[in-house]
N, C-alpha and C. Protein backbone atom coordinates (compact mmCIF):
# COMPACT_ATOMS: atom_id res chain seq x y z
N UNK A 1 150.41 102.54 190.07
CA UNK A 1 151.70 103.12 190.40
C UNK A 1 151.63 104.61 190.08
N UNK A 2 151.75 105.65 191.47
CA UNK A 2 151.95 107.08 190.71
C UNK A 2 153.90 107.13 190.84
N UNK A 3 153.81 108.21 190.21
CA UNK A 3 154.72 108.69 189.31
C UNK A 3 155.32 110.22 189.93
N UNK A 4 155.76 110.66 190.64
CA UNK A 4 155.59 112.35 190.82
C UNK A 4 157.32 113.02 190.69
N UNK A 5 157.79 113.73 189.90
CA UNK A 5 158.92 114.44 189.96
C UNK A 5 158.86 116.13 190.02
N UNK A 6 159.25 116.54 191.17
CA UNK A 6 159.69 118.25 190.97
C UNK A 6 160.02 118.38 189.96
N UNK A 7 159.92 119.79 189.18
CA UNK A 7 161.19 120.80 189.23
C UNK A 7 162.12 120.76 189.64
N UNK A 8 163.40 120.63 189.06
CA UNK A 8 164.65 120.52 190.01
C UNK A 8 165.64 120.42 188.88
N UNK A 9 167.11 120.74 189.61
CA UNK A 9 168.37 121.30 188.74
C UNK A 9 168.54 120.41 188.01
N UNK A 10 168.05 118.46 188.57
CA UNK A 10 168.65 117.42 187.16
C UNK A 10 168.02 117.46 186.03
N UNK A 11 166.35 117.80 185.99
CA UNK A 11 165.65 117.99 185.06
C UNK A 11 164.23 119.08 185.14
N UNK A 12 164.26 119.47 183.68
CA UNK A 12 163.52 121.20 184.14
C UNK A 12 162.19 120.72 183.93
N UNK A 13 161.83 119.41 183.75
CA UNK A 13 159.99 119.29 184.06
C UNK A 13 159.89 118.84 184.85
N UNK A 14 158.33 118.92 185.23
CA UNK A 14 157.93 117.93 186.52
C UNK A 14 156.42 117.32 185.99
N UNK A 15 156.97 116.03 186.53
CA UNK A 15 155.53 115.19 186.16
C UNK A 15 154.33 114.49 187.45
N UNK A 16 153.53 114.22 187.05
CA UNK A 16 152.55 113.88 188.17
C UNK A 16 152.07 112.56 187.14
N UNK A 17 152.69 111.25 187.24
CA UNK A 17 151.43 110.01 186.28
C UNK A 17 151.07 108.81 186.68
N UNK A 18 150.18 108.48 186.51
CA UNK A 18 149.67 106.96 186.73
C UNK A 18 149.79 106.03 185.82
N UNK A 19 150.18 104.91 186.58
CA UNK A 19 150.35 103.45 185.68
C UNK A 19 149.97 102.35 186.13
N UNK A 20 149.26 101.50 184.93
CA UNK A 20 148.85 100.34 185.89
C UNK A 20 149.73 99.52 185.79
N UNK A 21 150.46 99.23 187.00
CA UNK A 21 151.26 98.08 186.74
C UNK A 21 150.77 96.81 186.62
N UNK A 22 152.03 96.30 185.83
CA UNK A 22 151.93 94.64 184.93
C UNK A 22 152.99 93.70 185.98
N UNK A 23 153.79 94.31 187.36
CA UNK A 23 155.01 93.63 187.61
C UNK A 23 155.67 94.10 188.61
N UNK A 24 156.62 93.44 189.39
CA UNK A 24 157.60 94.42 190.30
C UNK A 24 158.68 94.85 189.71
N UNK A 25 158.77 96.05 190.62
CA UNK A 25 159.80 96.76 189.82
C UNK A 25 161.54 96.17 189.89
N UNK A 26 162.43 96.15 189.38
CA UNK A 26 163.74 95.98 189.35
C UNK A 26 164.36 96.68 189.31
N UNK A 27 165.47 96.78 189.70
CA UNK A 27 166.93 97.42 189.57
C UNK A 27 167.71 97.69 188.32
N UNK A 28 168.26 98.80 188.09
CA UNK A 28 168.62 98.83 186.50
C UNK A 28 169.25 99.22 186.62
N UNK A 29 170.80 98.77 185.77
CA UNK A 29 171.93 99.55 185.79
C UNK A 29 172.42 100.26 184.06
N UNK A 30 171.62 99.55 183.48
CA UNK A 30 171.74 100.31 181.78
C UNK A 30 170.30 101.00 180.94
N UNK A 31 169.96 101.24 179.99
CA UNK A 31 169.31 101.77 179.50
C UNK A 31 169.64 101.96 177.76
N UNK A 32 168.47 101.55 176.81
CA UNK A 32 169.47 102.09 175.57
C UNK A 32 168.39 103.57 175.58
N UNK A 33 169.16 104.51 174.97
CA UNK A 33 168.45 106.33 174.92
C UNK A 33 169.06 106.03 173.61
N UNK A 34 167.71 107.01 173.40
CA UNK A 34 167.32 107.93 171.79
C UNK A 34 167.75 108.89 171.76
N UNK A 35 168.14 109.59 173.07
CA UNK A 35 168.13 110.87 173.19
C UNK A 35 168.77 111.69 172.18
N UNK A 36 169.94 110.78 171.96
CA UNK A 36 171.67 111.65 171.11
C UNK A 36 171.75 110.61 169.71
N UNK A 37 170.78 109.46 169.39
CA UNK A 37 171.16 108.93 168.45
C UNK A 37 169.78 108.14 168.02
N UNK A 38 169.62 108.31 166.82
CA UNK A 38 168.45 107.52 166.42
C UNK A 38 168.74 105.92 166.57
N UNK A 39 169.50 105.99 166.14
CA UNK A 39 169.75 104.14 166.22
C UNK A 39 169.82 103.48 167.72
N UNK A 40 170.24 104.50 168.75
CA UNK A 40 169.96 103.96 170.27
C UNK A 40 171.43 104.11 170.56
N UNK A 41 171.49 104.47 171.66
CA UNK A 41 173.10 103.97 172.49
C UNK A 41 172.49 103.49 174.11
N UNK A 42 173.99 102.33 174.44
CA UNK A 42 173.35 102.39 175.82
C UNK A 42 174.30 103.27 176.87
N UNK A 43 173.59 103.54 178.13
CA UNK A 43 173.59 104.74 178.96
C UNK A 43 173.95 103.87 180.50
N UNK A 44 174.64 104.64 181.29
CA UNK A 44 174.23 104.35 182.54
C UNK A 44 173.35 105.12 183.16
N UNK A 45 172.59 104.26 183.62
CA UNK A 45 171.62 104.99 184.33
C UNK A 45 171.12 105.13 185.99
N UNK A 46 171.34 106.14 186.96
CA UNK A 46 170.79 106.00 188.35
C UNK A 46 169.49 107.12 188.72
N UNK A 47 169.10 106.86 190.09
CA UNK A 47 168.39 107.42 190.48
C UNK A 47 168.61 108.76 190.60
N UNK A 48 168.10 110.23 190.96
CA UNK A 48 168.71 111.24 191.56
C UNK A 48 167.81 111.62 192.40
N UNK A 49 168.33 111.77 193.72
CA UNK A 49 167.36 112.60 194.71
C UNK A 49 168.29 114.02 195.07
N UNK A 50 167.09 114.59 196.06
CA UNK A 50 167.65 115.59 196.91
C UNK A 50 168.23 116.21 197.31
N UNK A 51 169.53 115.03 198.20
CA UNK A 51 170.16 114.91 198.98
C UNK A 51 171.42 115.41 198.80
N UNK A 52 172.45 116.22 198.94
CA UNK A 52 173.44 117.01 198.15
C UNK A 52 174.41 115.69 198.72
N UNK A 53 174.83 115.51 199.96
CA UNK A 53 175.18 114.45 200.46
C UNK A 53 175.06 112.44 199.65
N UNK A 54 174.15 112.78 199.68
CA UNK A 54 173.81 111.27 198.87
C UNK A 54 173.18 111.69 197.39
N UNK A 55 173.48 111.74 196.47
CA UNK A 55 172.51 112.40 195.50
C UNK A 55 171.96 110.99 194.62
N UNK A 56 172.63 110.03 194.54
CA UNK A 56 172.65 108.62 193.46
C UNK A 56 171.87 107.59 193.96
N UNK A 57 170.79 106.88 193.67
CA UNK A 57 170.06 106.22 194.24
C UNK A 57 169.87 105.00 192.84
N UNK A 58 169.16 103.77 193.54
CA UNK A 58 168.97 103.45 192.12
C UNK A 58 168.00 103.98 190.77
N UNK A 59 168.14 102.97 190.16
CA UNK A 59 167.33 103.59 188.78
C UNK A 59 166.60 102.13 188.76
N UNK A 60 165.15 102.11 188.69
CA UNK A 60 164.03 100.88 188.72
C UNK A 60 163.21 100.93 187.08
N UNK A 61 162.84 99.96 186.90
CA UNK A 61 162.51 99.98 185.71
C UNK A 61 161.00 99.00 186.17
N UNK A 62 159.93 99.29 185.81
CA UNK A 62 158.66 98.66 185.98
C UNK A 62 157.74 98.10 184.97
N UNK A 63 157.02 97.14 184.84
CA UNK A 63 156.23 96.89 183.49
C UNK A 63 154.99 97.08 183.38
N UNK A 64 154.46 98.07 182.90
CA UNK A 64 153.34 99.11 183.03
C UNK A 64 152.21 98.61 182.26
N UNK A 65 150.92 98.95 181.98
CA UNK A 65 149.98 98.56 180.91
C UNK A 65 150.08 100.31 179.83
N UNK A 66 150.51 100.13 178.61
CA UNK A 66 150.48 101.44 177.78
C UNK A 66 149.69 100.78 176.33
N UNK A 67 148.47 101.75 176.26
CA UNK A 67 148.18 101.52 175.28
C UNK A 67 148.27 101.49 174.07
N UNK A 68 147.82 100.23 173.08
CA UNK A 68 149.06 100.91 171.92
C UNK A 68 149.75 99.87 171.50
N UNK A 69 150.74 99.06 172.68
CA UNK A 69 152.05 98.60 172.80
C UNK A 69 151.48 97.42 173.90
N UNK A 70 150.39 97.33 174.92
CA UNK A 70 150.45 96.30 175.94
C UNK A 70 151.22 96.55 177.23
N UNK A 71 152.29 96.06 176.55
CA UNK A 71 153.32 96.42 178.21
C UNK A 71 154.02 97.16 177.56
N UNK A 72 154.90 98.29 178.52
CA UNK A 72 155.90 98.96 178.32
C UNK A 72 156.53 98.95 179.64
N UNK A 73 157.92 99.90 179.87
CA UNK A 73 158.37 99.63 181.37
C UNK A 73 158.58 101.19 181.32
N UNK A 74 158.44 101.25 182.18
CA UNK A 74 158.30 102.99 183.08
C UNK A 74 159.64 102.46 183.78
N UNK A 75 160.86 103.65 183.66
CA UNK A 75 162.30 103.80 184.02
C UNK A 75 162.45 105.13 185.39
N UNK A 76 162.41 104.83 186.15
CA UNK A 76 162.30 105.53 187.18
C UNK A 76 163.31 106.19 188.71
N UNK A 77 163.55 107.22 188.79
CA UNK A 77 164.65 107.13 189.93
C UNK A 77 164.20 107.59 191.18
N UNK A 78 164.66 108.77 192.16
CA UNK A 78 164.51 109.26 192.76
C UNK A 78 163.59 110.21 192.71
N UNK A 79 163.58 111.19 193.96
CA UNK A 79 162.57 112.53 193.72
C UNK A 79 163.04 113.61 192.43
N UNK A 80 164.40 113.30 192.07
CA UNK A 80 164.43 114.30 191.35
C UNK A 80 165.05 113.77 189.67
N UNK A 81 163.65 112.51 189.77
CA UNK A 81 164.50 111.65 188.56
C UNK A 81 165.12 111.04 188.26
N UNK A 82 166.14 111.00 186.98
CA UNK A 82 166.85 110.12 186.19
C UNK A 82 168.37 110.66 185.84
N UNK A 83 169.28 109.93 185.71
CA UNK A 83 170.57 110.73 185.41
C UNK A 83 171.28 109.65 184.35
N UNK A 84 171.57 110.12 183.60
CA UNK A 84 172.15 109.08 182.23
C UNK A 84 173.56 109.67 181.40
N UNK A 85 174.18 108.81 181.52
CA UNK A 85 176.03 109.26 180.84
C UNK A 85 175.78 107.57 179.51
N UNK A 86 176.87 108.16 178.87
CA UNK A 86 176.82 107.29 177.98
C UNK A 86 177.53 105.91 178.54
N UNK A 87 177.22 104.71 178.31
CA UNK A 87 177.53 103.68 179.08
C UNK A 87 179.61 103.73 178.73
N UNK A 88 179.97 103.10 179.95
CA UNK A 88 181.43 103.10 180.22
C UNK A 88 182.02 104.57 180.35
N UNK A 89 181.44 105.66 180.49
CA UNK A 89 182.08 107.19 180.64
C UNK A 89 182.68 106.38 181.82
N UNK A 90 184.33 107.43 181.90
CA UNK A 90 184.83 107.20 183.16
C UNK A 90 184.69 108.94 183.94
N UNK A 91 183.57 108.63 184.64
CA UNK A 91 183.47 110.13 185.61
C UNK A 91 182.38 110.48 186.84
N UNK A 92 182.62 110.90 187.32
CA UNK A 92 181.40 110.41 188.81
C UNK A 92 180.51 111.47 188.23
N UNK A 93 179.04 110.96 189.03
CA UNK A 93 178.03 111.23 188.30
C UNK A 93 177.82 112.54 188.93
N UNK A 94 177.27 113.87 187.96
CA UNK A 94 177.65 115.22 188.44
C UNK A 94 176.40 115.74 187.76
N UNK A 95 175.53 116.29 188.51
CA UNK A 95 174.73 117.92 187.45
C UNK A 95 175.52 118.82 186.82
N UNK A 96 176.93 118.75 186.78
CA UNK A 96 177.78 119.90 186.05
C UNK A 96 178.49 119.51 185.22
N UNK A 97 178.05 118.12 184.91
CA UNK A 97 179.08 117.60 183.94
C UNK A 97 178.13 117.73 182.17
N UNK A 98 178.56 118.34 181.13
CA UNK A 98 177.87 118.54 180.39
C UNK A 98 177.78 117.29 179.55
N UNK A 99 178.44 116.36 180.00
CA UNK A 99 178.37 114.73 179.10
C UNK A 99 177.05 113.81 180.02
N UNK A 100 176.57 114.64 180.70
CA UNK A 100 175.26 113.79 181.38
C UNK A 100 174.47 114.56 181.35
N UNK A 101 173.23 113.51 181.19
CA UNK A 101 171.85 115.14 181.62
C UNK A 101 170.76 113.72 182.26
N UNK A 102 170.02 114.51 182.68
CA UNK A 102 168.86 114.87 183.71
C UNK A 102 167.39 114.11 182.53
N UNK A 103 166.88 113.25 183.09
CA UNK A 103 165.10 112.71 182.54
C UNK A 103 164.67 112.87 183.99
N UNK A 104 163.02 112.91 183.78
CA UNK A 104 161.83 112.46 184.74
C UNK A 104 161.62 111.32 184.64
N UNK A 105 161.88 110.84 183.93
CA UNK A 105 160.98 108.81 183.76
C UNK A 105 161.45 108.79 182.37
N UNK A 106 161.52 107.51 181.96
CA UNK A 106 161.67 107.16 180.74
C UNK A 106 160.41 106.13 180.61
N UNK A 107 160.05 105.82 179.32
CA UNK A 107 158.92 104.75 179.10
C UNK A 107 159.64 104.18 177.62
N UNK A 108 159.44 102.92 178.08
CA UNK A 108 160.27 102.40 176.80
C UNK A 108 159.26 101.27 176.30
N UNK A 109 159.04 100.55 175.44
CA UNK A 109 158.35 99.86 174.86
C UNK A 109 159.11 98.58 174.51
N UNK A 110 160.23 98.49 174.65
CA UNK A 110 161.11 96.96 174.36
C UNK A 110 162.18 96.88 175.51
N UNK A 111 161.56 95.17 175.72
CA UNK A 111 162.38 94.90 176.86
C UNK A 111 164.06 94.76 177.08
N UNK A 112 164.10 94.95 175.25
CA UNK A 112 165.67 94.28 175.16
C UNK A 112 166.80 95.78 174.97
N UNK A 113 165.60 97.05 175.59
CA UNK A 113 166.15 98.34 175.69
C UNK A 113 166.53 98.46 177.26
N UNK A 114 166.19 97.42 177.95
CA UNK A 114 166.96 97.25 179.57
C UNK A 114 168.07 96.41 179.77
N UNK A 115 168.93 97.01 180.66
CA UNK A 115 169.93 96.08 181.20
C UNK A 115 169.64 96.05 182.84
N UNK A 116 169.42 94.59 183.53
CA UNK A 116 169.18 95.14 184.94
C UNK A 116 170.27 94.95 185.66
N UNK A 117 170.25 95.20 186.72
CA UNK A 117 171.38 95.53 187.60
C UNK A 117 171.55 93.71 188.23
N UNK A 118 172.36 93.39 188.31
CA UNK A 118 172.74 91.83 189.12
C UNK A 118 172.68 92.31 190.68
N UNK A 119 171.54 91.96 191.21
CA UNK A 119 171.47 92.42 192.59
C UNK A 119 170.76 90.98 193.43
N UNK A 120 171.76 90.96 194.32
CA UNK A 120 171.47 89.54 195.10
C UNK A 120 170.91 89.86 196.08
């Protein structure tokens, strides 16, 4: 599985990575982040592309081989990444909103740090 994110306004790195996947990928509608709290909070999480028009895509979560750990899951969105608010914010999802910010991928190491999306 490669991996590739620009430069771009949701997030200021860009990555290029390989993974061997362990799995197909799924649909994810939560996430717990470290980002703002050591103990974890959970997040909503979507895709972000491009598209000024469509910008929200999903957010996939995959089960990777990481050494170390065995499996881990690589958290993944669009071309331009990841977009994460704290879970239940009431507010549409915005690059200008300073209660959300912008990842390239997340890699998480425990499965019970996903919530997936109920998609029929």
């Amino acid at each position: 599985m490669f991996l590739e994110v620009e430069q771009n306004p949701n997030c200021g790195a860009s990555v290029f990575l390989r993974f061997k996947a362990l799995g197909q990928a799924r649909q994810l509608r939560q996430v717990r982040s470290y980002e703002h709290s050591a103990r974890g909070e959970w997040c909503d999480v979507v895709g972000w592309t491009d598209d000024d028009s469509r910008p929200v895509c999903p957010a996939m979560a995959r089960p990777v081989e990481e050494s170390g750990h065995g499996t881990a899951y690589v958290v993944f969105g669009g071309p331009w990444g990841l977009r994460l608010k704290r879970a239940g914010a009431r507010e549409d999802w915005s690059l200008n909103s300073p209660r959300q910010w912008g990842e390239p991928y997340l890699l998480l190491t425990d499965a019970r740090d996903l919530r997936m999306a109920d998609v029929t």
